[in-house]
N, C-alpha and C. Protein backbone atom coordinates (compact mmCIF):
# COMPACT_ATOMS: atom_id res chain seq x y z
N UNK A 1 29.81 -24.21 -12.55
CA UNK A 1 29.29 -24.19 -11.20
C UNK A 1 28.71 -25.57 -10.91
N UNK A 2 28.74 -26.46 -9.43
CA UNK A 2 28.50 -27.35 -9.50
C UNK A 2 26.83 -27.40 -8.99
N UNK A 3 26.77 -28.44 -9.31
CA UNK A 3 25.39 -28.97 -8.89
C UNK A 3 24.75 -28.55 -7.37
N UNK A 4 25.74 -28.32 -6.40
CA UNK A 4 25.37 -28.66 -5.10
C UNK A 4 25.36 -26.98 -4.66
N UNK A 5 25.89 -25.61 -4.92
CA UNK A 5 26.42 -24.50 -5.46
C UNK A 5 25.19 -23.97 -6.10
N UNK A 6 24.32 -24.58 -6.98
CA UNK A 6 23.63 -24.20 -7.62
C UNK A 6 21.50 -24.56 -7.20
N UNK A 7 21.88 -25.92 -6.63
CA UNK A 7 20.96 -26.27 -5.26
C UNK A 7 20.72 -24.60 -4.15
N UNK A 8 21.60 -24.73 -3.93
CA UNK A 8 21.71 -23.64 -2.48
C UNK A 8 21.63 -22.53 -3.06
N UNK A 9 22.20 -21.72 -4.18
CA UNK A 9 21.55 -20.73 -5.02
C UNK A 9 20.10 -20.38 -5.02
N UNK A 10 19.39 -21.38 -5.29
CA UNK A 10 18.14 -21.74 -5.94
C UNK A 10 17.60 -21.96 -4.74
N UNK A 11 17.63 -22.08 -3.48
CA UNK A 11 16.91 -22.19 -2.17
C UNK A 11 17.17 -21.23 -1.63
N UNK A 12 18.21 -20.26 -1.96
CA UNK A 12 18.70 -18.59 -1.28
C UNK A 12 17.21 -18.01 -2.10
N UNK A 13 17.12 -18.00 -3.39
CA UNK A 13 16.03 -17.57 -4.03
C UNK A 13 14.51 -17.40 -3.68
N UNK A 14 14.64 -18.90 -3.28
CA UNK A 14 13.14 -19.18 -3.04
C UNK A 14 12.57 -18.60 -1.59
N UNK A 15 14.06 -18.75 -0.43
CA UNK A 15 13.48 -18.31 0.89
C UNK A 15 13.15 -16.43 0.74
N UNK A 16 14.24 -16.05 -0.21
CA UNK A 16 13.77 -14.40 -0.46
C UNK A 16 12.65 -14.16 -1.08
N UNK A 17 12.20 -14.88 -2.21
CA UNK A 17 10.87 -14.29 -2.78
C UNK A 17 9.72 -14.70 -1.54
N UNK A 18 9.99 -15.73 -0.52
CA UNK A 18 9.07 -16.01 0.36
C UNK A 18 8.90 -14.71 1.14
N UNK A 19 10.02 -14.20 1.68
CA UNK A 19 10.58 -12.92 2.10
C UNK A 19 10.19 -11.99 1.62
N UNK A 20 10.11 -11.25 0.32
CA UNK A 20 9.68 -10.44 -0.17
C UNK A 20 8.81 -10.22 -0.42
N UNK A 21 8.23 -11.72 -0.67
CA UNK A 21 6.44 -11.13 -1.19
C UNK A 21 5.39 -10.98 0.68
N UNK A 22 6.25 -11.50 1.59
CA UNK A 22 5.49 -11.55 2.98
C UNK A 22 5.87 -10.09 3.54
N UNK A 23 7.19 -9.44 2.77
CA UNK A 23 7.46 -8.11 3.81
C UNK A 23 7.00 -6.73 2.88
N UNK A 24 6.90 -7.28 1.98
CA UNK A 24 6.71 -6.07 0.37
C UNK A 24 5.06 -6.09 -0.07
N UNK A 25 4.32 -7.62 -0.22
CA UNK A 25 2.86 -7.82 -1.01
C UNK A 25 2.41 -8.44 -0.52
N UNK A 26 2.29 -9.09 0.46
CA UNK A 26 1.77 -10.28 0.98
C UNK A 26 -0.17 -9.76 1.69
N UNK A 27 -0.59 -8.55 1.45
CA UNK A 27 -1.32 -7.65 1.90
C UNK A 27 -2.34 -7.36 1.29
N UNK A 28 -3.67 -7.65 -0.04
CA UNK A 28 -4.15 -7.32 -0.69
C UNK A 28 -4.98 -6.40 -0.39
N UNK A 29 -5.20 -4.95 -0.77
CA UNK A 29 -6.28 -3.92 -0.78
C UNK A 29 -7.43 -4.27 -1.54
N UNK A 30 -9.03 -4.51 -0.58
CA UNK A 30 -9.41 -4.75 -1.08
C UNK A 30 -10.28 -3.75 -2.40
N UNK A 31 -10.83 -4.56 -3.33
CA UNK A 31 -11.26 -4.09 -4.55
C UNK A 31 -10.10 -2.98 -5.58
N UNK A 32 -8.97 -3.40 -5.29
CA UNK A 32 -7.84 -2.97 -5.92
C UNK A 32 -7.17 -4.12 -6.55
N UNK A 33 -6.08 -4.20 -7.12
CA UNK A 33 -4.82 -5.04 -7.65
C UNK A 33 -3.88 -5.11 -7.00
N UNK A 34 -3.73 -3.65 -5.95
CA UNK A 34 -2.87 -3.21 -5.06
C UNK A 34 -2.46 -4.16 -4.24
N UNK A 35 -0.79 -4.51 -3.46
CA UNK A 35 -0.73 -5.21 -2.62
C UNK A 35 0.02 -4.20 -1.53
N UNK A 36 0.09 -4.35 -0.30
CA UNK A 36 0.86 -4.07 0.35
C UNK A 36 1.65 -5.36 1.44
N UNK A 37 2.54 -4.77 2.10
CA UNK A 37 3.47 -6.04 2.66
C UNK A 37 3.65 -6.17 4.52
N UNK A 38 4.13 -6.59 4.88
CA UNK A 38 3.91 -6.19 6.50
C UNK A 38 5.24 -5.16 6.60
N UNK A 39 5.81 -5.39 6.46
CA UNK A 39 6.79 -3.97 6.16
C UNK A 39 6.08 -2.57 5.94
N UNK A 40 4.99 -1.82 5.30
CA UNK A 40 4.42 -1.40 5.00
C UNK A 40 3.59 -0.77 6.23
N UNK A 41 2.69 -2.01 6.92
CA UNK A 41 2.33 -1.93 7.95
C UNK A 41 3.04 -1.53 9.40
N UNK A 42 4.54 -2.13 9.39
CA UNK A 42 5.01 -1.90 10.20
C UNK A 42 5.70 -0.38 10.48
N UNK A 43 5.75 -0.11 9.43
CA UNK A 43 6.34 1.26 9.01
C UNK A 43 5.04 2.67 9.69
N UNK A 44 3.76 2.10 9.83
CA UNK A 44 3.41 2.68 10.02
C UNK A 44 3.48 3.75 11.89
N UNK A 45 4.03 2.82 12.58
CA UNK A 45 4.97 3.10 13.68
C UNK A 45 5.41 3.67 13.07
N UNK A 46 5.98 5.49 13.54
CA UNK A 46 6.54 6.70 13.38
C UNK A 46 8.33 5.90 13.78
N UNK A 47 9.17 6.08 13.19
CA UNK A 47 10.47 5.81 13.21
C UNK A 47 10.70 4.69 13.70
N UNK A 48 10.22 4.13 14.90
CA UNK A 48 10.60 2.50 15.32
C UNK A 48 10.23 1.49 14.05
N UNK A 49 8.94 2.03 13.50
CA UNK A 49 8.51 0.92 12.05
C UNK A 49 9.24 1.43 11.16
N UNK A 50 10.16 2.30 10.79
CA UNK A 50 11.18 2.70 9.58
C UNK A 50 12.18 1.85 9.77
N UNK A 51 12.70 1.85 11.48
CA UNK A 51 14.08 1.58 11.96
C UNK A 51 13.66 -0.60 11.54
N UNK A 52 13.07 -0.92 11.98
CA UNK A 52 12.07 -2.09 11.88
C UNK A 52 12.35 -2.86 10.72
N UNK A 53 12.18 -1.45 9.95
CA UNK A 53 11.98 -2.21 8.23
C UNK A 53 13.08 -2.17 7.89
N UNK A 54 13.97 -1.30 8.29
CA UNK A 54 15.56 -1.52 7.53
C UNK A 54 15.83 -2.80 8.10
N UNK A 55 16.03 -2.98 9.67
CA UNK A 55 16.41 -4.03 9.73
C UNK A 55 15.70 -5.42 8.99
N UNK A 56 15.00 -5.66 8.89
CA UNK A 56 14.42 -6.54 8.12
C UNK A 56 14.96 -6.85 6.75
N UNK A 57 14.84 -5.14 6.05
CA UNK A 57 15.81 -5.43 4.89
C UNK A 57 17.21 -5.85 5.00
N UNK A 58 17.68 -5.75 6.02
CA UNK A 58 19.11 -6.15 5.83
C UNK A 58 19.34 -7.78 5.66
N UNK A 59 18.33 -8.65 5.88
CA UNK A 59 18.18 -10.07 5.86
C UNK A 59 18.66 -10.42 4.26
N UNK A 60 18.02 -9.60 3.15
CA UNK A 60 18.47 -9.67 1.94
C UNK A 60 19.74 -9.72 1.60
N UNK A 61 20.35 -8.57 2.44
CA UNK A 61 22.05 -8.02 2.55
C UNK A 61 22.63 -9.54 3.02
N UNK A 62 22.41 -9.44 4.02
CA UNK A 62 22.90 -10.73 4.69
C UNK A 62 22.91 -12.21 3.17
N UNK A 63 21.67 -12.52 3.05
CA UNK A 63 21.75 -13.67 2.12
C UNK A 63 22.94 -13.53 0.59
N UNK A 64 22.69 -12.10 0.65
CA UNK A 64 23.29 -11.71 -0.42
C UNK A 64 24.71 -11.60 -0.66
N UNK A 65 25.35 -11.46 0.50
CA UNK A 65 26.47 -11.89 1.13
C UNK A 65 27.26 -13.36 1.34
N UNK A 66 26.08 -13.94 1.82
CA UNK A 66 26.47 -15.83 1.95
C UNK A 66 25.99 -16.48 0.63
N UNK A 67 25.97 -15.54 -0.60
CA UNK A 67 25.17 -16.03 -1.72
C UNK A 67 26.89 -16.18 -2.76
N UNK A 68 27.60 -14.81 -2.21
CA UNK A 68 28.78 -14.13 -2.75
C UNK A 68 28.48 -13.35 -3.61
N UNK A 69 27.49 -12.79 -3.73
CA UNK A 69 27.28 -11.51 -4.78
C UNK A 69 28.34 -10.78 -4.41
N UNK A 70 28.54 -9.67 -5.70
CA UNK A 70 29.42 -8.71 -6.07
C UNK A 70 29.54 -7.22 -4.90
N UNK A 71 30.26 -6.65 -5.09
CA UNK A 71 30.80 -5.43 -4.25
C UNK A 71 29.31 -4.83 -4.86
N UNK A 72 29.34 -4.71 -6.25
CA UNK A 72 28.25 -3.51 -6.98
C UNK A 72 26.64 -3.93 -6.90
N UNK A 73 26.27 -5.23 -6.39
CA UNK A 73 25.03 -5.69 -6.20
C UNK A 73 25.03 -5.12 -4.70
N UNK A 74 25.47 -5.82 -3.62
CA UNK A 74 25.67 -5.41 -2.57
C UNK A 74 25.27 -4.03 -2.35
N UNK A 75 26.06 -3.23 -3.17
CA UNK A 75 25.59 -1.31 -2.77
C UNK A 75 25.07 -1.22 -3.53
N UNK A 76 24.19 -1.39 -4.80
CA UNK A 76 22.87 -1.41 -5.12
C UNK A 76 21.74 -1.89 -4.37
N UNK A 77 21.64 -2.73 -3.58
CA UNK A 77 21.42 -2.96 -2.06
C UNK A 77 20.94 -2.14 -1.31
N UNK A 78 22.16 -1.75 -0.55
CA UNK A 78 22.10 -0.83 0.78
C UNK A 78 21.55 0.76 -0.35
N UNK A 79 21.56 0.78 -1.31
CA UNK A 79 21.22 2.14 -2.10
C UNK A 79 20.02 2.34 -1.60
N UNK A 80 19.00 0.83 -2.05
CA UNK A 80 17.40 0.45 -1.75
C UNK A 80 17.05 0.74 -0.99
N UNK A 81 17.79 0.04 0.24
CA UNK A 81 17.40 -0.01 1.61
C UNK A 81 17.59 1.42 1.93
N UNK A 82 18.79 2.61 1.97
CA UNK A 82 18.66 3.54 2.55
C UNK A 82 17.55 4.46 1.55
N UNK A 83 16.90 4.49 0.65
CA UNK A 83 16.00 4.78 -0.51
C UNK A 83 14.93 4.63 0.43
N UNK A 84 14.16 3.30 0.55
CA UNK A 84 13.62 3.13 1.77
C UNK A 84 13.10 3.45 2.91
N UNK A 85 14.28 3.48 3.65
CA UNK A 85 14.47 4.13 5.23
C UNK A 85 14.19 5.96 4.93
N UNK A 86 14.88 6.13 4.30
CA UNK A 86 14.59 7.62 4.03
C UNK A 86 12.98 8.21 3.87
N UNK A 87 12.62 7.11 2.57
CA UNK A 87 11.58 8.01 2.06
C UNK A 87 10.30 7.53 2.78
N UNK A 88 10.43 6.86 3.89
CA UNK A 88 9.90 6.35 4.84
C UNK A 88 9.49 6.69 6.35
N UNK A 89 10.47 7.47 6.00
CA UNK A 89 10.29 8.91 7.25
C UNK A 89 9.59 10.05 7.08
N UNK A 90 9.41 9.96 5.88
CA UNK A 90 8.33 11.64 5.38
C UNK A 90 7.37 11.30 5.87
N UNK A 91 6.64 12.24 7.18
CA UNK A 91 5.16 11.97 7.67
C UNK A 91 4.27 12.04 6.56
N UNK A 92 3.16 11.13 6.99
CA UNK A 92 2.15 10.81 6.25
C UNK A 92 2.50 10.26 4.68
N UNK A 93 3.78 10.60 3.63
CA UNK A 93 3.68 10.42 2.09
C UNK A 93 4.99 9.47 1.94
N UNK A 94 5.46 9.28 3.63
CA UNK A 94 6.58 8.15 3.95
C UNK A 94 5.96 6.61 3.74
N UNK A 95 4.72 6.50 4.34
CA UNK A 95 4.09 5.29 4.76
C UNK A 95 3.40 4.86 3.33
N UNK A 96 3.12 5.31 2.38
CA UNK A 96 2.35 5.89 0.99
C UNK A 96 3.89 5.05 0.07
N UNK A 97 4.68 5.60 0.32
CA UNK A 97 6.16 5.51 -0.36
C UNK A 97 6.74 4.00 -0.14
N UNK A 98 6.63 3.55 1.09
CA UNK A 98 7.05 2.36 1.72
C UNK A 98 6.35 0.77 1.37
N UNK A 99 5.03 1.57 0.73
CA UNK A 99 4.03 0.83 0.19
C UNK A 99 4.60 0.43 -1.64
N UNK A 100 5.02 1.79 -2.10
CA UNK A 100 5.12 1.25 -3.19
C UNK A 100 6.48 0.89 -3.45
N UNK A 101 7.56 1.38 -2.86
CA UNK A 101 8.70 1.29 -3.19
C UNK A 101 9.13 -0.15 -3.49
N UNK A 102 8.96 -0.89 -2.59
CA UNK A 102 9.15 -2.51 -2.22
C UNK A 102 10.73 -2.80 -2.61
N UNK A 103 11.52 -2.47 -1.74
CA UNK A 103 12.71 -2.42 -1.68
C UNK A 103 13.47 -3.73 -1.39
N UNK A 104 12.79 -5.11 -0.42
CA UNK A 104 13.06 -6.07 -0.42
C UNK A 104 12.55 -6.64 -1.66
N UNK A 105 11.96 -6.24 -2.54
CA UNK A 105 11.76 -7.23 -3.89
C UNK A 105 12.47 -7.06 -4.79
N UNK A 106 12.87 -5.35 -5.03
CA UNK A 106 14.21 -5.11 -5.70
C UNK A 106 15.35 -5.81 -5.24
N UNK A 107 15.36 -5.73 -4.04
CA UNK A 107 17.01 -6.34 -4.00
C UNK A 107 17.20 -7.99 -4.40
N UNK A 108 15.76 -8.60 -3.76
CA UNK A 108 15.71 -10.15 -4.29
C UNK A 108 15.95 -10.28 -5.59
N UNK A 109 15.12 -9.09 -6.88
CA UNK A 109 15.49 -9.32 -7.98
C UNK A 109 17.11 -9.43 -8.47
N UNK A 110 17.84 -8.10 -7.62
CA UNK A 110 18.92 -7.91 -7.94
C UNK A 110 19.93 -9.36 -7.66
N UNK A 111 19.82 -9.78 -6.71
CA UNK A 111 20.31 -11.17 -6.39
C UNK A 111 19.93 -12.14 -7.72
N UNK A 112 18.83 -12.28 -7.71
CA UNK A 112 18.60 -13.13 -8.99
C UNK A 112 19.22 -12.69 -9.89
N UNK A 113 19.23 -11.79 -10.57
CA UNK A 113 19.68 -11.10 -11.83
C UNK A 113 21.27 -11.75 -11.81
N UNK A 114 21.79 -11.32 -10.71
CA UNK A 114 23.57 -11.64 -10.22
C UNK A 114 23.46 -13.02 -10.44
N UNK A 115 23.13 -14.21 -9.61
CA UNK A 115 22.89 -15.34 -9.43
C UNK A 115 22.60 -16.01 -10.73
N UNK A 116 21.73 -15.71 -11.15
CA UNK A 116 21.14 -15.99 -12.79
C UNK A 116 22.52 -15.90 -13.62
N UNK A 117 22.97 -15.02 -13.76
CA UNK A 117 24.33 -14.61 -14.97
C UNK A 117 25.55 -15.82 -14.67
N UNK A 118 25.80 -15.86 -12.87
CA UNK A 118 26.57 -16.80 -12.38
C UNK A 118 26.48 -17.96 -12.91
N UNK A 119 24.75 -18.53 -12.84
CA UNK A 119 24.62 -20.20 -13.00
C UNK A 119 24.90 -20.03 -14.97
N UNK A 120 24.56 -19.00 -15.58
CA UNK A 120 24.44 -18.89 -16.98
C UNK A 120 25.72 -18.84 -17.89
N UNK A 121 26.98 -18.62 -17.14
CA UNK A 121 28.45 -18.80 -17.44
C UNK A 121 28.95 -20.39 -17.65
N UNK A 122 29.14 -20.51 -18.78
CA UNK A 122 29.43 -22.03 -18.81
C UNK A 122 31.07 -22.65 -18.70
N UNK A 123 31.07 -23.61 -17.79
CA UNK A 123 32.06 -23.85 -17.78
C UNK A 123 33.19 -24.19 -19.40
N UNK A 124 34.41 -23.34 -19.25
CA UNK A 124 35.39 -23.58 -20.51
C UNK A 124 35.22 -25.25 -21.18
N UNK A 125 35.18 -24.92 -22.65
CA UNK A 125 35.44 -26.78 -23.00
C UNK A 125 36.44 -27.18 -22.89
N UNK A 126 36.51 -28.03 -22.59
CA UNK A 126 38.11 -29.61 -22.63
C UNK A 126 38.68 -28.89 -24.09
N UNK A 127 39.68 -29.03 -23.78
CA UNK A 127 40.81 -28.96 -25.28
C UNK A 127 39.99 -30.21 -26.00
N UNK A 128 40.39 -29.86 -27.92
CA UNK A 128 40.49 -31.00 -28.92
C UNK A 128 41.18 -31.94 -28.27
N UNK A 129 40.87 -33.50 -28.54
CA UNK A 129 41.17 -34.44 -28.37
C UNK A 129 42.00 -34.84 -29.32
N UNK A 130 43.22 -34.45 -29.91
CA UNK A 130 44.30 -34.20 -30.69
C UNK A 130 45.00 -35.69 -31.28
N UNK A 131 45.34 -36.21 -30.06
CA UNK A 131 46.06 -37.45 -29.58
C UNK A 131 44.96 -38.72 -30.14
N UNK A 132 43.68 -38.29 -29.81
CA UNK A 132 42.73 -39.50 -30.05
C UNK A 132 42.67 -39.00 -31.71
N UNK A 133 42.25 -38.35 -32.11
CA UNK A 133 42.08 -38.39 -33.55
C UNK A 133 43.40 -38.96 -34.29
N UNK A 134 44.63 -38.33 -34.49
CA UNK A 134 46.07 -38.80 -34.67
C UNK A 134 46.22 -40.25 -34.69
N UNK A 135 45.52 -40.78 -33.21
CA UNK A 135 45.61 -42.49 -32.94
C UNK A 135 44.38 -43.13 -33.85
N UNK A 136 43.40 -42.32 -33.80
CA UNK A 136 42.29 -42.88 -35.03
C UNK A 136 42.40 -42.93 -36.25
N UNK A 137 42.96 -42.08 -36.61
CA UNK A 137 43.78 -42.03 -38.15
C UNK A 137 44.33 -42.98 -38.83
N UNK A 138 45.90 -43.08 -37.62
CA UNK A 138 46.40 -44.25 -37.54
C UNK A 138 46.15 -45.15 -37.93
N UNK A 139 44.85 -45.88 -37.03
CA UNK A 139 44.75 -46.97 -36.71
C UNK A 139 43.54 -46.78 -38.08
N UNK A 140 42.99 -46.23 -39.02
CA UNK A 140 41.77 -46.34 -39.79
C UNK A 140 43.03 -46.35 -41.45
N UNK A 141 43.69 -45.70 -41.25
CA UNK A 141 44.45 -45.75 -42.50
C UNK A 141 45.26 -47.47 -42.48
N UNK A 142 46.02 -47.73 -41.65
CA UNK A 142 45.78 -49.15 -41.43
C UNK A 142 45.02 -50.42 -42.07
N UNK A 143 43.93 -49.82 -41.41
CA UNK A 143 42.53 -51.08 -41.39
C UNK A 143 42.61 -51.02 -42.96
N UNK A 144 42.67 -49.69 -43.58
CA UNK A 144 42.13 -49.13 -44.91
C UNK A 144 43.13 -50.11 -45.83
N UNK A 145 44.58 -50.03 -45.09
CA UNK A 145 45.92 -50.16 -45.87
C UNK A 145 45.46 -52.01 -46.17
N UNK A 146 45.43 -52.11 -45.20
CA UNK A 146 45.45 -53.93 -45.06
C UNK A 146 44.22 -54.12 -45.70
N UNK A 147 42.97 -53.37 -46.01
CA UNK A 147 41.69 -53.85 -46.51
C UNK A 147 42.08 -54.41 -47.89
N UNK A 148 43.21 -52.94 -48.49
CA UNK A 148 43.13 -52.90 -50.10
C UNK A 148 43.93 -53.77 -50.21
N UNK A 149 45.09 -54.39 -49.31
CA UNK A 149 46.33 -55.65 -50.09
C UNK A 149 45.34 -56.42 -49.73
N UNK A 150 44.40 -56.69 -49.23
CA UNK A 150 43.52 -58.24 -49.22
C UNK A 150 42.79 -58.06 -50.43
N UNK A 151 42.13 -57.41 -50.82
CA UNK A 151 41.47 -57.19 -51.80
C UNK A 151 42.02 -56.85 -53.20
């Protein structure tokens, strides 16, 4: 993978975890560890904040797409997101759910995870240099040949 491929990888990354931690944690409860995200908040709107948050999640989909992830990352994906949207609709233990689920951070991971394996595939080596050794040989048995009639 080239250099320039692997730049833009690595800035798909960074704008999602910006993404994820602002729509998923970006929220601290206080005297807890707990975070919540504006997603979370927004959700709290009865179905317009569900409908809200999918769309939002789909920004992941989208990157994840112009990233070229796989068919099977992709609908591990939309799995999240409709995971999400669903359990996001249960009055009152929807908004509770939406909090912890954090479905845009899964999918960012999942991108990484994909992305990661991509940059971690190394390009095949060059064939043995066959021809150069053969010509080194050559040319050293030679040097060798002519060393010993001088000597």
């Amino acid at each position: 993978m080239d250099k320039l491929t692997e730049a833009k990888q690595r800035a798909t990354l960074e704008r999602l975890d910006k993404f994820s931690r602002f729509t998923d944690s970006s929220i601290g409860i206080p005297f807890t560890k707990f975070q919540i995200g504006a997603e979370a908040v927004i959700g709290l709107i009865p179905v317009v904040g569900d409908v809200a948050g999918l769309l939002l999640s789909g920004y992941v989909l989208v990157e994840a797409q112009r990233a070229g992830a796989s068919k099977d990352v992709k609908l591990r994906m939309l799995r999240n997101m409709g995971i999400d949207f669903l359990g996001g609709l249960l009055p009152v233990v929807g908004d509770a759910f939406d909090a912890i689920y954090k479905a845009n951070t899964r999918n960012t991971q999942l991108l990484r995870t994909y992305l990661e394996e991509q940059l971690a595939v190394e390009p095949p080596q060059p064939p043995f240099p066959w021809m150069t050794l053969i010509w080194l040989s050559a040319l050293f048995a030679i040097v060798t040949g002519g060393l010993s009639l001088v000597l």
